[in-house]
N, C-alpha and C. Protein backbone atom coordinates (compact mmCIF):
# COMPACT_ATOMS: atom_id res chain seq x y z
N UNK A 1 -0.38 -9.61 -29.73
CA UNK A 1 -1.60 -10.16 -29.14
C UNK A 1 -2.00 -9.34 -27.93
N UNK A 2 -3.59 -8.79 -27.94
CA UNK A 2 -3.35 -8.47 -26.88
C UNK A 2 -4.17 -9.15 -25.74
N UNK A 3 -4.56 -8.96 -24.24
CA UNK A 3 -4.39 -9.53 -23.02
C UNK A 3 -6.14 -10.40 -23.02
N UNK A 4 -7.32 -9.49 -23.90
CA UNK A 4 -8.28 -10.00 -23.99
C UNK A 4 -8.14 -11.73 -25.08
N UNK A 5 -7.03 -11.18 -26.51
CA UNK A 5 -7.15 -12.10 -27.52
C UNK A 5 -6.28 -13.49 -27.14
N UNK A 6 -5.41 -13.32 -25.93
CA UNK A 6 -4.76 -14.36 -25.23
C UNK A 6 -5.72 -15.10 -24.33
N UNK A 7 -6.63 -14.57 -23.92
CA UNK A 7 -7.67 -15.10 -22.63
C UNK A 7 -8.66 -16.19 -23.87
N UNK A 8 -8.82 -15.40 -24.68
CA UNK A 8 -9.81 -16.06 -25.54
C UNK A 8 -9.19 -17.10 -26.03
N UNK A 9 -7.72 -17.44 -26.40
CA UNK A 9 -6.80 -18.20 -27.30
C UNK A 9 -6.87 -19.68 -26.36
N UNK A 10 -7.03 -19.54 -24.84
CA UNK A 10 -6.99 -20.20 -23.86
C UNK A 10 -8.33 -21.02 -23.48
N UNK A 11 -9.34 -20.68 -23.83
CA UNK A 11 -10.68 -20.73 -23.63
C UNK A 11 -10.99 -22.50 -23.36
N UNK A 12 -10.41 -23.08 -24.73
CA UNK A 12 -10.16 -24.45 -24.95
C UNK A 12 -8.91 -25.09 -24.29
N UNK A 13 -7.75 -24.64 -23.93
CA UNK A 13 -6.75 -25.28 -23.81
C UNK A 13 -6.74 -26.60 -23.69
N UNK A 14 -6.14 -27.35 -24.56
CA UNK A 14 -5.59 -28.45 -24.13
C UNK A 14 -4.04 -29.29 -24.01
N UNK A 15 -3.61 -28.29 -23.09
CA UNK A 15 -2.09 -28.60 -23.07
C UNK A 15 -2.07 -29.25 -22.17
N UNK A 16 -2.46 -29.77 -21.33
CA UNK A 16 -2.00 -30.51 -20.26
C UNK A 16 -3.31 -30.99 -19.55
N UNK A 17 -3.23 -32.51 -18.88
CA UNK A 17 -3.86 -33.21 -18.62
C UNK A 17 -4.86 -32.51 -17.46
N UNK A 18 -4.86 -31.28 -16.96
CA UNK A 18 -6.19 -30.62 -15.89
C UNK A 18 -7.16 -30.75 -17.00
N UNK A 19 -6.92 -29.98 -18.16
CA UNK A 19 -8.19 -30.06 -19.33
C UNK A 19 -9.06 -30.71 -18.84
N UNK A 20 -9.12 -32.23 -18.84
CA UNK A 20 -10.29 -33.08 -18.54
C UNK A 20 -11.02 -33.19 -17.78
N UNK A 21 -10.62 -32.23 -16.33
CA UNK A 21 -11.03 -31.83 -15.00
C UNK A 21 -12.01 -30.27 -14.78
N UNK A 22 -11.25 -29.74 -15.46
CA UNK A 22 -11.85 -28.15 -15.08
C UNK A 22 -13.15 -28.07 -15.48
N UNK A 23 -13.98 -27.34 -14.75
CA UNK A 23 -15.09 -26.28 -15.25
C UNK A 23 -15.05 -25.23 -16.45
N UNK A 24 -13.43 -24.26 -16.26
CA UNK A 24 -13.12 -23.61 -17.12
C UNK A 24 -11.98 -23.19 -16.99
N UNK A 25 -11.00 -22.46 -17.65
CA UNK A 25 -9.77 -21.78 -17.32
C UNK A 25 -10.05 -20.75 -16.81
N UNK A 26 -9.23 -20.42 -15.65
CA UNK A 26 -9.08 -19.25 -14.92
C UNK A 26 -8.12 -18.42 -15.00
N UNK A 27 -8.28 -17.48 -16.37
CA UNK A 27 -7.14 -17.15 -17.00
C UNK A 27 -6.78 -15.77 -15.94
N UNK A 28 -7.78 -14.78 -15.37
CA UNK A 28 -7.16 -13.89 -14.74
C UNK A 28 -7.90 -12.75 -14.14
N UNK A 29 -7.46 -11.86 -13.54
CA UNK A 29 -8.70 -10.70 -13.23
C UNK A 29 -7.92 -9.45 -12.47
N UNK A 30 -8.90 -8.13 -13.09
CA UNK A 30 -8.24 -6.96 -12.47
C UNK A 30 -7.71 -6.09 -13.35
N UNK A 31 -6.97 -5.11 -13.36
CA UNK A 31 -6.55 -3.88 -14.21
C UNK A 31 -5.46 -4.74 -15.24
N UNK A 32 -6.01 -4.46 -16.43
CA UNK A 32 -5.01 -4.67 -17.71
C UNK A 32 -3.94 -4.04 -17.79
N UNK A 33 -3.79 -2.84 -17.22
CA UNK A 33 -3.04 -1.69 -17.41
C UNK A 33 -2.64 -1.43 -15.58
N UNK A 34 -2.37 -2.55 -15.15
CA UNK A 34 -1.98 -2.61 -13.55
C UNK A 34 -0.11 -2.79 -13.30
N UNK A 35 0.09 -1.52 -12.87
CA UNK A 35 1.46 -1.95 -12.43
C UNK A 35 1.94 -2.63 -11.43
N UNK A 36 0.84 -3.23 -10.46
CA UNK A 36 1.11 -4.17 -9.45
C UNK A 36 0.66 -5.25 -10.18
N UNK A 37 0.68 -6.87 -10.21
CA UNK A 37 0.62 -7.56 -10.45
C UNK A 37 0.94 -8.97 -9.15
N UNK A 38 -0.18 -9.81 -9.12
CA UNK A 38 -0.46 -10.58 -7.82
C UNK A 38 -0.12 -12.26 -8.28
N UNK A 39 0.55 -13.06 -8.04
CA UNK A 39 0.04 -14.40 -9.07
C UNK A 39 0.44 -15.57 -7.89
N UNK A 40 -0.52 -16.36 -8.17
CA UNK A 40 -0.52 -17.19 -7.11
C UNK A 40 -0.29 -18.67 -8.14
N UNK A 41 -0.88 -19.72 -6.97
CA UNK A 41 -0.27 -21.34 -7.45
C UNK A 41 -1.43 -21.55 -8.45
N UNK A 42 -2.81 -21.66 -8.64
CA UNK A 42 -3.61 -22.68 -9.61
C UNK A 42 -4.84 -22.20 -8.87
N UNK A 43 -5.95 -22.50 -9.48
CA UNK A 43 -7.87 -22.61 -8.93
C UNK A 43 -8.18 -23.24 -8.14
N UNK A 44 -8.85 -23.11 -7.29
CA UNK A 44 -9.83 -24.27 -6.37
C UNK A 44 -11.27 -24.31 -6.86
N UNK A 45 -11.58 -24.74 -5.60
CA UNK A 45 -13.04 -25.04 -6.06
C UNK A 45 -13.25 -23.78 -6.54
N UNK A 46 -13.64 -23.14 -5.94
CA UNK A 46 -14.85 -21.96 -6.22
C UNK A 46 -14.16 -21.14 -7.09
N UNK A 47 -13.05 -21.34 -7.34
CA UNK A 47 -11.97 -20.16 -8.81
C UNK A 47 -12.79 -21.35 -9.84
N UNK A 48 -12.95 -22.44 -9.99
CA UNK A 48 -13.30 -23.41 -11.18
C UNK A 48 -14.67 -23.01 -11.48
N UNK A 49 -15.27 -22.84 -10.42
CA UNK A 49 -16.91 -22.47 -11.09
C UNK A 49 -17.10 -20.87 -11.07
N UNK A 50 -15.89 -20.05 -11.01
CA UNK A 50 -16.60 -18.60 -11.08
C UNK A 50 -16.04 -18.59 -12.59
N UNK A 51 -14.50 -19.01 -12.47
CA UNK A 51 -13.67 -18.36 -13.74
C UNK A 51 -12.68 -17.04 -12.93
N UNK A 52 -12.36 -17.05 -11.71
CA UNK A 52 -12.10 -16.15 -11.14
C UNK A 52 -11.30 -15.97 -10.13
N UNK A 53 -9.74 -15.68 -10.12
CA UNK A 53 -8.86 -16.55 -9.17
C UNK A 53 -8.97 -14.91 -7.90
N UNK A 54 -8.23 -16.36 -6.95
CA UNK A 54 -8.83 -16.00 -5.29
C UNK A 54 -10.38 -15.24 -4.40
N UNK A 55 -11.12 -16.00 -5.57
CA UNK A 55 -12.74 -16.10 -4.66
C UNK A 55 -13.09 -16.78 -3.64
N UNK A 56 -12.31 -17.81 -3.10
CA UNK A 56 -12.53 -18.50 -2.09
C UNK A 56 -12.22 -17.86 -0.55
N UNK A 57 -11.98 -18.57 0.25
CA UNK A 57 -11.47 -18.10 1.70
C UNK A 57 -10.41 -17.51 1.38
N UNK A 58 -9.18 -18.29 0.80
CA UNK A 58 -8.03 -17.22 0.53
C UNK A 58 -8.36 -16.10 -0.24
N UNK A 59 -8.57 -15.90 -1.65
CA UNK A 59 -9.04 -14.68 -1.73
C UNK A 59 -9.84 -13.54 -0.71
N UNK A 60 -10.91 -14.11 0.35
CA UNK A 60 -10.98 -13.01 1.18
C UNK A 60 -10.20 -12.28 2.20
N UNK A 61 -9.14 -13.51 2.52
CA UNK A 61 -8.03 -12.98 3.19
C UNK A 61 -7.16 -11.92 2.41
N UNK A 62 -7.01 -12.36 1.23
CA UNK A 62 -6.42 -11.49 0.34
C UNK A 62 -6.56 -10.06 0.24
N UNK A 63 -7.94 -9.63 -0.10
CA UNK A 63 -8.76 -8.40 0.10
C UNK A 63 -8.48 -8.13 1.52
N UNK A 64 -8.32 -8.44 2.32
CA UNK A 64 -8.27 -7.63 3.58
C UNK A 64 -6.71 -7.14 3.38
N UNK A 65 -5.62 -8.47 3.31
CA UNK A 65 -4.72 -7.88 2.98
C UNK A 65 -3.78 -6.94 1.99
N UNK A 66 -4.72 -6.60 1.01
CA UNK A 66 -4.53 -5.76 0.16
C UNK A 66 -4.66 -4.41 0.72
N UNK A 67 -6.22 -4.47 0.86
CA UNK A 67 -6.32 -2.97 2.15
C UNK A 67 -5.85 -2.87 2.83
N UNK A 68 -5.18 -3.69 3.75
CA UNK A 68 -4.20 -2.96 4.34
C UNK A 68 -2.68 -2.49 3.87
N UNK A 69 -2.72 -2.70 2.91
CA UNK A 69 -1.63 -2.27 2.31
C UNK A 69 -1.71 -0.78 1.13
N UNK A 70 -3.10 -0.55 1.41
CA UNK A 70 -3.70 0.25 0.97
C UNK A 70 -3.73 0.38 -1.11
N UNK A 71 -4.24 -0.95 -0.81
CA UNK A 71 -4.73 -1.31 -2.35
C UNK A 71 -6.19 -2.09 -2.25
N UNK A 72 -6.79 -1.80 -3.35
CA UNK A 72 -7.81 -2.64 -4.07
C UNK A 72 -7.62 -3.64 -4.76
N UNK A 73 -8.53 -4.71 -5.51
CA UNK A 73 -8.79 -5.64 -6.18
C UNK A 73 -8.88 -4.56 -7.89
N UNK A 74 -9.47 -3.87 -7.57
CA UNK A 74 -9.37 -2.88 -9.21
C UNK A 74 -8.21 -2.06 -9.37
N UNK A 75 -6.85 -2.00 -8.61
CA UNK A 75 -5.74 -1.72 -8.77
C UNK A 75 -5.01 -2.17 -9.61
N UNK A 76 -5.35 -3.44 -9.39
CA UNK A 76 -4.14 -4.71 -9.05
C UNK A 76 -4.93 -5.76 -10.45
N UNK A 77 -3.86 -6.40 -10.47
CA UNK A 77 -3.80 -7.76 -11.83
C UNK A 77 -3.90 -8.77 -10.93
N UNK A 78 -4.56 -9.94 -11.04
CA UNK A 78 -4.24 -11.09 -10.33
C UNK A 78 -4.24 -12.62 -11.19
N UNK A 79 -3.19 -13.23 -11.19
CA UNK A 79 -3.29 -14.77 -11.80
C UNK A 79 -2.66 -15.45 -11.15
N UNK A 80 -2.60 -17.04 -11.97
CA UNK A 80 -2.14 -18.08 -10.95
C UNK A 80 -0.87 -18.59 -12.09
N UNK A 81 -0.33 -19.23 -11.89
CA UNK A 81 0.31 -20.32 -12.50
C UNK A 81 -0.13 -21.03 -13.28
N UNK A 82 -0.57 -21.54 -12.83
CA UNK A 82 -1.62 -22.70 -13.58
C UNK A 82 -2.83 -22.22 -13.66
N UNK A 83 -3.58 -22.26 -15.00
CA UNK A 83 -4.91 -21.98 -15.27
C UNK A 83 -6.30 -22.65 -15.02
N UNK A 84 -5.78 -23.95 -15.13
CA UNK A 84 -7.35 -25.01 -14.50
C UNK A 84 -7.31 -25.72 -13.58
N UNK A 85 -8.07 -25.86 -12.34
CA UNK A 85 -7.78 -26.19 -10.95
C UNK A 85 -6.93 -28.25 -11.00
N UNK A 86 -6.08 -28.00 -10.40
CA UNK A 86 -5.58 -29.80 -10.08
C UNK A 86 -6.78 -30.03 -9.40
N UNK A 87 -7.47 -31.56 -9.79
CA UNK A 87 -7.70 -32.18 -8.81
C UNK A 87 -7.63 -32.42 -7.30
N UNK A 88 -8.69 -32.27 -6.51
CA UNK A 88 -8.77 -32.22 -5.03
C UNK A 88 -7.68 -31.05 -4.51
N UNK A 89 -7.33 -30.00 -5.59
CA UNK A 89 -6.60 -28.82 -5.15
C UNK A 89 -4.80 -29.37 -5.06
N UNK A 90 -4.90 -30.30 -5.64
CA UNK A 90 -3.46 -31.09 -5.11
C UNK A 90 -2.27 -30.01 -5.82
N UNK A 91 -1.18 -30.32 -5.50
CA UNK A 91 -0.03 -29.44 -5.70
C UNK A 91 0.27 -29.54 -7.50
N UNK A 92 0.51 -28.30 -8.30
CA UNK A 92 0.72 -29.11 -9.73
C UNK A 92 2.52 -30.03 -9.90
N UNK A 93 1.89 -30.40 -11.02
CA UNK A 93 2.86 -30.97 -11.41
C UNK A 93 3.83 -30.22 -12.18
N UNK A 94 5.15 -30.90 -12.37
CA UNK A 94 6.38 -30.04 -13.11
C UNK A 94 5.88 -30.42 -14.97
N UNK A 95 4.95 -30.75 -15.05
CA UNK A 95 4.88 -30.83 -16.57
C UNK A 95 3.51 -29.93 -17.09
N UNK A 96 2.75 -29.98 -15.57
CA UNK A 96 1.21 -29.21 -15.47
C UNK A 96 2.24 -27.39 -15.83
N UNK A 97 2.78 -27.34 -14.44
CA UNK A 97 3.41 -25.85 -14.96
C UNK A 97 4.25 -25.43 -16.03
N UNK A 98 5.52 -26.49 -16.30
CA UNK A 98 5.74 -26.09 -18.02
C UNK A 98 5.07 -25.44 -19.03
N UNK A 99 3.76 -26.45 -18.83
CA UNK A 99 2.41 -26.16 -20.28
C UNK A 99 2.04 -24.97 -20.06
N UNK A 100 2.20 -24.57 -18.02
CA UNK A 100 1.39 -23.18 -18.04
C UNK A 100 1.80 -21.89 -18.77
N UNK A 101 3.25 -22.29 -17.83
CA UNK A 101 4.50 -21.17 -17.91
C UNK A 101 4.28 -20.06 -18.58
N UNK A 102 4.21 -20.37 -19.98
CA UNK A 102 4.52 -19.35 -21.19
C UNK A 102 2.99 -18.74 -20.95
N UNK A 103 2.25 -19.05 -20.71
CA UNK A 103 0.77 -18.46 -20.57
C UNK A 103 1.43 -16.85 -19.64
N UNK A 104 1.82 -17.62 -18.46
CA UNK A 104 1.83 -16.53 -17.36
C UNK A 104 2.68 -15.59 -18.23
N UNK A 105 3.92 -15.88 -18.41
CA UNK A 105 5.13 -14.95 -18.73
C UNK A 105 4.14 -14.21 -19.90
N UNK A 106 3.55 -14.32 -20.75
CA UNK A 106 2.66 -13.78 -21.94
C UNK A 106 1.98 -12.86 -21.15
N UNK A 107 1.42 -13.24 -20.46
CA UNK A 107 0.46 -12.29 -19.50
C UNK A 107 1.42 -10.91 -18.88
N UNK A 108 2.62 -11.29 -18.25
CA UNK A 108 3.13 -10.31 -17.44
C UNK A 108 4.01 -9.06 -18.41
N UNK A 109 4.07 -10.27 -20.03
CA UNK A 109 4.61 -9.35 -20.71
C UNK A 109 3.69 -8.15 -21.26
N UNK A 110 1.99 -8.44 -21.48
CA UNK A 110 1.09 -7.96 -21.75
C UNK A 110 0.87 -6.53 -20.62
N UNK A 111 0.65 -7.20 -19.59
CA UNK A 111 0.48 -6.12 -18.59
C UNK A 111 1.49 -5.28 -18.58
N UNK A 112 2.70 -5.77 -18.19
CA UNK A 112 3.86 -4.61 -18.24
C UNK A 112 3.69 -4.38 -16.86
N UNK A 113 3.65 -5.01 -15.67
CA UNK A 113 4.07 -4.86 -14.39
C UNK A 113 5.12 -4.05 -13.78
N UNK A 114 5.48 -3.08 -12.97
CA UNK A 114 6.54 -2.77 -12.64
C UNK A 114 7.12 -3.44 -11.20
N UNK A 115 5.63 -3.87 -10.70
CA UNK A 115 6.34 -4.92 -9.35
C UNK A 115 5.25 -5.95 -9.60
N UNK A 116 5.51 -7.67 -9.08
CA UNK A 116 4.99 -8.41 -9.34
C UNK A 116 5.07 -9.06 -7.92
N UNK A 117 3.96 -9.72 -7.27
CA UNK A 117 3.94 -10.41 -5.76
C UNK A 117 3.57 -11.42 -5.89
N UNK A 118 4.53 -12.59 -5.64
CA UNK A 118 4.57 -13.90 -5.85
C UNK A 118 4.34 -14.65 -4.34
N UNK A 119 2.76 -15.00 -5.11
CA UNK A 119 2.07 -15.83 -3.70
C UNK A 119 2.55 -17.37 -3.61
N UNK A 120 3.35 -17.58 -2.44
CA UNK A 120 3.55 -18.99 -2.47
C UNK A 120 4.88 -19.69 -3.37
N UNK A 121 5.39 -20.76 -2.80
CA UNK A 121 6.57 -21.71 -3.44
C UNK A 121 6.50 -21.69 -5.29
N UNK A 122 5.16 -22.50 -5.83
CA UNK A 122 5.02 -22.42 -7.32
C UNK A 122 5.37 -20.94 -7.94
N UNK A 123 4.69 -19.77 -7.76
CA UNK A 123 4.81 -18.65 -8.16
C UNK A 123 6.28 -17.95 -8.07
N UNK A 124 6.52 -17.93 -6.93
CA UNK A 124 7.94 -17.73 -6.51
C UNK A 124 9.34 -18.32 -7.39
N UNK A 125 9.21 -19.82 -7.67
CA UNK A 125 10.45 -20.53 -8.42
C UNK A 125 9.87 -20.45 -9.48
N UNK A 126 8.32 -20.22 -10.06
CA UNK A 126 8.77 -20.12 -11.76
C UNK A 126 8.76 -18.64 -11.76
N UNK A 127 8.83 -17.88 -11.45
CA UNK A 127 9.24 -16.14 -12.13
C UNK A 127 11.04 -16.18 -11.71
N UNK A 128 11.56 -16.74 -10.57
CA UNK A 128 13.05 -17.15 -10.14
C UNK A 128 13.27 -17.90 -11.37
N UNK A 129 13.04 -19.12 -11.58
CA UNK A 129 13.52 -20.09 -12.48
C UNK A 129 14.36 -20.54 -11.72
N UNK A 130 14.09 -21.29 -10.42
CA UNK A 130 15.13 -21.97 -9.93
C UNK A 130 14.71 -22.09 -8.37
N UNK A 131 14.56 -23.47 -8.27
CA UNK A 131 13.88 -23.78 -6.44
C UNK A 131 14.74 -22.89 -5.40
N UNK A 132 13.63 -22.09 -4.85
CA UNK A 132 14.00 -21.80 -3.47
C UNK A 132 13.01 -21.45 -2.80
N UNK A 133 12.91 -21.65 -1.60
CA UNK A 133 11.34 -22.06 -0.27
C UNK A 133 11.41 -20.58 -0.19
N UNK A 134 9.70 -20.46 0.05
CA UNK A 134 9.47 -19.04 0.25
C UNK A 134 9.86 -18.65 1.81
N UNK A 135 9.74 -19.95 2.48
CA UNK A 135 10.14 -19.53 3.90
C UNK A 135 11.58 -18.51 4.20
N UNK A 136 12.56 -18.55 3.19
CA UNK A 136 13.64 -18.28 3.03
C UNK A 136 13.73 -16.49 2.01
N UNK A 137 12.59 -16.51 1.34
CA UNK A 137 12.53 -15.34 0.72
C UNK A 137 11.27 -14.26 1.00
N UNK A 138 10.24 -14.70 1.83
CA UNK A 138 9.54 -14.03 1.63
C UNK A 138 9.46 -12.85 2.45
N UNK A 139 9.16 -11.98 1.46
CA UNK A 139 9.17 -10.23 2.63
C UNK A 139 10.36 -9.65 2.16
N UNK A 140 11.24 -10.25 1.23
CA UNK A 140 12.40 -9.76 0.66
C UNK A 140 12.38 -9.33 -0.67
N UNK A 141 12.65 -8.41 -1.52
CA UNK A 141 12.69 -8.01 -2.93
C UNK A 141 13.58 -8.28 -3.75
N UNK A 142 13.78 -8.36 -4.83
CA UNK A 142 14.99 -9.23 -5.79
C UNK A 142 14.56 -8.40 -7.61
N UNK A 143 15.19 -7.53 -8.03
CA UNK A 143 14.95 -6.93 -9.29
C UNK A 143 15.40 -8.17 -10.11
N UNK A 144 14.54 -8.45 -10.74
CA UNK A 144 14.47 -8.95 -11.90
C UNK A 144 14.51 -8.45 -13.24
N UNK A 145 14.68 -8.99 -14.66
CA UNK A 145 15.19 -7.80 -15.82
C UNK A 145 13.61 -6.86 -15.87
N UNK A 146 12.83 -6.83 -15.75
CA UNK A 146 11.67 -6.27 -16.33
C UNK A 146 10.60 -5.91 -15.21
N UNK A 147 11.12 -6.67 -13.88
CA UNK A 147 10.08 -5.71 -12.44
C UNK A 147 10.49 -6.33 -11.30
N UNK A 148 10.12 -5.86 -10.38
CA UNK A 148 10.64 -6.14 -8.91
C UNK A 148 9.84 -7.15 -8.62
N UNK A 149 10.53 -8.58 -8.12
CA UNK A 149 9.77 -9.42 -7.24
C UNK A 149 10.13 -8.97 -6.38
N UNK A 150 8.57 -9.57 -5.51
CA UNK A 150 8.50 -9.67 -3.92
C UNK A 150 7.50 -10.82 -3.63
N UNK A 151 8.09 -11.54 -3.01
CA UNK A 151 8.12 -13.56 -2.68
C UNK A 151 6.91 -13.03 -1.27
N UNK A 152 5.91 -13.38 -1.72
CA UNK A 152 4.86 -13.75 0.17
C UNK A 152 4.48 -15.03 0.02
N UNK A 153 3.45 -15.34 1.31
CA UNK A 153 3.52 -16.67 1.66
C UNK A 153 1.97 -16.77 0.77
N UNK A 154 1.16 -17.76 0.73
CA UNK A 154 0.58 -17.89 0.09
C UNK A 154 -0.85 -17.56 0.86
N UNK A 155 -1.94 -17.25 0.93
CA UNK A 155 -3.19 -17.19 1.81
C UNK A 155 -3.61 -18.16 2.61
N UNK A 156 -3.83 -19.19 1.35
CA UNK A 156 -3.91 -20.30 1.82
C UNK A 156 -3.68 -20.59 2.52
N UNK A 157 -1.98 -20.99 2.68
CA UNK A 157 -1.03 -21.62 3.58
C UNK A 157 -1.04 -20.74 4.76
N UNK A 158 -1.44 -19.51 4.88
CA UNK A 158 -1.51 -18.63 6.22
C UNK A 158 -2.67 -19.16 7.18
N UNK A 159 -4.12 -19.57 5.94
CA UNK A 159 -5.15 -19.98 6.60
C UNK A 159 -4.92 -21.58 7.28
N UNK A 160 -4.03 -21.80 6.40
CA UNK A 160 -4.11 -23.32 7.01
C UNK A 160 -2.94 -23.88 8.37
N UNK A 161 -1.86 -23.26 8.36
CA UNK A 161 -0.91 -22.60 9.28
C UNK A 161 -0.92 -21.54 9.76
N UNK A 162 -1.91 -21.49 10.87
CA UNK A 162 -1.81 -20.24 11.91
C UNK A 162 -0.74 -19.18 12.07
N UNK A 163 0.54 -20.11 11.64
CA UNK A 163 1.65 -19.10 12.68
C UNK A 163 2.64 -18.65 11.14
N UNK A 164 1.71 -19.15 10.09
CA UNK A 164 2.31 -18.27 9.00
C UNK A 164 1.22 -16.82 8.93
N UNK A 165 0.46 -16.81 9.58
CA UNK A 165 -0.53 -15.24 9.58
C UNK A 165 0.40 -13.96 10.05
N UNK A 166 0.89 -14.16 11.17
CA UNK A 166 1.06 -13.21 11.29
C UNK A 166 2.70 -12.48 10.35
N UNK A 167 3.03 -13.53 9.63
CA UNK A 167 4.52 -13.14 9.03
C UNK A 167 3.51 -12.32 7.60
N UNK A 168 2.78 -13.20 7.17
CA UNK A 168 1.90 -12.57 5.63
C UNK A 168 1.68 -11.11 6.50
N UNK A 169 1.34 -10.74 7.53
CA UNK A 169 0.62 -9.82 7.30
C UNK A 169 1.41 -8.89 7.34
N UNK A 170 2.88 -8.95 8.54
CA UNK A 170 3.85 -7.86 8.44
C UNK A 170 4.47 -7.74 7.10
N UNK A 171 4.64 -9.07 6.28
CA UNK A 171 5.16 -8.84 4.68
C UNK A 171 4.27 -7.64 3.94
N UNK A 172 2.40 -7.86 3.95
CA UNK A 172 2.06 -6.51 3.19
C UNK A 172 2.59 -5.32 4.14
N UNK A 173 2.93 -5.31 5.28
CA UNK A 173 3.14 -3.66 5.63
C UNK A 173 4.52 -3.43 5.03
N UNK A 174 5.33 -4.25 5.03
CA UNK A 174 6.78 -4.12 3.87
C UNK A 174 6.31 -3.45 2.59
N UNK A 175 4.99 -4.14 2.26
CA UNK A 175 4.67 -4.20 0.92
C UNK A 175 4.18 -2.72 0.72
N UNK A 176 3.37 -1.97 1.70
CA UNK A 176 2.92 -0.79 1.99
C UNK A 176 4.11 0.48 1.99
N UNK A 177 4.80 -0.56 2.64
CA UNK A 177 6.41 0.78 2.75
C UNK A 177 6.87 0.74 1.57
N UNK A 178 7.30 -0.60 0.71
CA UNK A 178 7.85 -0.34 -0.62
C UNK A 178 6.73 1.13 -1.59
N UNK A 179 5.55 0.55 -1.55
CA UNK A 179 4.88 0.90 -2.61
C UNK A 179 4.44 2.52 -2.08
N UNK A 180 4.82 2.87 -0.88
CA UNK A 180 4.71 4.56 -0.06
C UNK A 180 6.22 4.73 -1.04
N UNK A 181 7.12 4.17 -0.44
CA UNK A 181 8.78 5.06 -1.23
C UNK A 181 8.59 5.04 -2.33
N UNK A 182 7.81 4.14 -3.38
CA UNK A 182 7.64 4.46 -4.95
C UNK A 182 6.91 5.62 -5.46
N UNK A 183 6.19 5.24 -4.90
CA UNK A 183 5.11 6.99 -5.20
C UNK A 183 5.69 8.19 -4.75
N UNK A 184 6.10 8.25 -3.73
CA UNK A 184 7.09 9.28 -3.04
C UNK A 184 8.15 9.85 -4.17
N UNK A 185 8.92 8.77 -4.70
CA UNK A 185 9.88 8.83 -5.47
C UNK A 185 9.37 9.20 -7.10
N UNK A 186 8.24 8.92 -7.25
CA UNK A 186 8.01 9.18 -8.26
C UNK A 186 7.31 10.96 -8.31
N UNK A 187 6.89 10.71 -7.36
CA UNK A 187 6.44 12.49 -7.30
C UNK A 187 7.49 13.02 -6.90
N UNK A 188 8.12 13.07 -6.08
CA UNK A 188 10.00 13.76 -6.41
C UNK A 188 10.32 13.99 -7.86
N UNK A 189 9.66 13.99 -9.02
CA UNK A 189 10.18 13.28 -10.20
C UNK A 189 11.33 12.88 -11.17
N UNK A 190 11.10 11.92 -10.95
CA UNK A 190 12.09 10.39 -11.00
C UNK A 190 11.64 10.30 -12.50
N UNK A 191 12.76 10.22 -13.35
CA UNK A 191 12.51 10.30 -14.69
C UNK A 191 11.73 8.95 -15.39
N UNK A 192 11.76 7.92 -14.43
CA UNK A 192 11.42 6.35 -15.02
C UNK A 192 10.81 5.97 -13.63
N UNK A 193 10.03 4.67 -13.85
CA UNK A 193 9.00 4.16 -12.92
C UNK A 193 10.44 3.58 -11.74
N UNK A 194 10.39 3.82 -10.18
CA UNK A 194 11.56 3.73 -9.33
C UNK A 194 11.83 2.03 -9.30
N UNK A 195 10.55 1.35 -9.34
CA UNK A 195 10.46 -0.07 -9.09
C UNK A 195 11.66 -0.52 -10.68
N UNK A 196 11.66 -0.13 -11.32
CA UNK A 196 12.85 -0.43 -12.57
C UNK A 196 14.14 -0.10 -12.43
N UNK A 197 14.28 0.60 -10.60
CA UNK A 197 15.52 0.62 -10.39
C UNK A 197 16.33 -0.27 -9.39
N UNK A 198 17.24 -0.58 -8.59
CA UNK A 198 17.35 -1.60 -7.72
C UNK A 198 17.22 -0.78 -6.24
N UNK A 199 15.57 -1.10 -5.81
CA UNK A 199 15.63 -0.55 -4.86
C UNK A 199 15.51 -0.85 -3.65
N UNK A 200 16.51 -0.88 -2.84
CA UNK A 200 16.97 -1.65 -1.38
C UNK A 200 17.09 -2.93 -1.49
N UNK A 201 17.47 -3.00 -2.56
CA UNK A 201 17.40 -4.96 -3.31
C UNK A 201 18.22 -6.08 -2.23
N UNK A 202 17.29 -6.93 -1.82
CA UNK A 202 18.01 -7.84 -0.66
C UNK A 202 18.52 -8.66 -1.59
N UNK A 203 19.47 -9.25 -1.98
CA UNK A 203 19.84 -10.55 -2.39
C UNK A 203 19.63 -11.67 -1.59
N UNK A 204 19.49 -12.79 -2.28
CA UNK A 204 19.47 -14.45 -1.58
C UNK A 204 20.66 -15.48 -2.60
C-alpha cells in the first residue's frame, strides 16, 4: 500500500468514537520520501477544518522551531497519533489511540524515517510502547529497531507553560547538532544512513 492509498483508506474511518465529532481526518503532511519525521498527540481546532496537522498557534511555533534547527516544513513528514481531533482538544483516550496506532506505525513504515521526533507524552509512549514522562526523556535519543527517537516537549505545552519554552528550544539546537553530525558523517562516506547506527545513544 502506498502512503497516498492509506490516506484515502482513512478518509471514512470509523474505528473509534472521534468519528462522530470530526470535520475530517487529519491523516498527515510534508515529504513522502522524508527522513525526518515529526508526530505529535491528535488535531485541534484549526487541524479539523484545514485537514492539516500543526496549523494552529503550535504549529507556528513549530516552524520557527524547525528553522532554527535549520529545517523546513517541505523537509520534514508531520503526523499525530490520533487522526480526528478529541473533543474540546481533550487528552485521547487508551482505546481512541489503540484504533489509531496501527495507522501511525503504517505510516512510519511507508515513509521509512531514519529519525523520528516525538512531540509530547502520547507520541513518545506509543513509538516506546511503554509509559514514560517526557519530562524525563526529552532532548535525549534512544535507537529504536528501524530509526532514532528523539522525545521533545510538545508546542503546545511550551505555549501553555512558559518555562517549558525555553527547554523545547535548547532540545531543537540538540536536534541541530544531531542532524549537523549526520550529514557530516554521511559525507565522510558512511556506507549506511548514520541515524541506523547507535549514535551517542542516551539510555533511560
Amino acid at each position: 500500500m502506498s502512503l497516498s492509498a492509506l490516506h484515502d483508506s482513512l478518509r471514512n474511518c470509523q474505528e473509534c468514537r472521534l468519528a462522530s465529532g470530526r470535520t475530517q481526518v487529519v491523516f498527515g503532511t510534508g515529504n513522502p520520501n522524508a527522513s525526518i519525521m515529526f508526530v505529535g498527540e491528535a488535531p485541534g481546532f484549526h487541524e479539523d477544518k484545514q485537514g492539516i496537522p500543526f496549523v494552529g498557534a503550535a504549529g507556528k511555533l513549530l516552524t520557527e522551531l524547525l528553522e532554527s534547527a535549520g529545517l523546513s516544513r517541505s523537509q520534514i513528514y508531520i503526523a499525530n497519533v490520533i487522526k480526528c481531533r478529541p473533543p474540546n482538544n481533550r487528552n485521547p483516550e487508551p482505546d481512541e489511540v489503540d484504533a489509531c496506532q496501527p495507522f501511525l506505525l503504517q505510516q512510519i513504515q511507508l515513509i521509512k524515517p531514519h529519525l523520528v521526533c516525538s512531540l509530547g507524552n502520547f507520541a513518545t509512549q506509543t513509538l516506546l510502547g511503554r509509559k514514560v514522562g517526557i519530562t524525563k526523556v526529552h532532548g535525549r535519543q534512544v535507537q529504536l529497531t528501524d530509526f532514532l527517537l528523539f522525545p521533545l516537549y510538545h508546542p503546545a505545552a511550551a505555549l501553555h507553560q512558559g518555562n517549558l519554552l525555553s527547554a523545547l528550544r535548547d532540545d531543537f539546537q540538540k536536534l541541530k547538532q544531531l542532524l549537523d553530525t549526520m550529514a557530516k558523517t554521511q559525507q565522510e562516506g558512511a556506507d549506511s544512513p548514520v541515524v541506523r547506527k547507535p549514535v551517542q545513544m542516551d539510555l533511560f
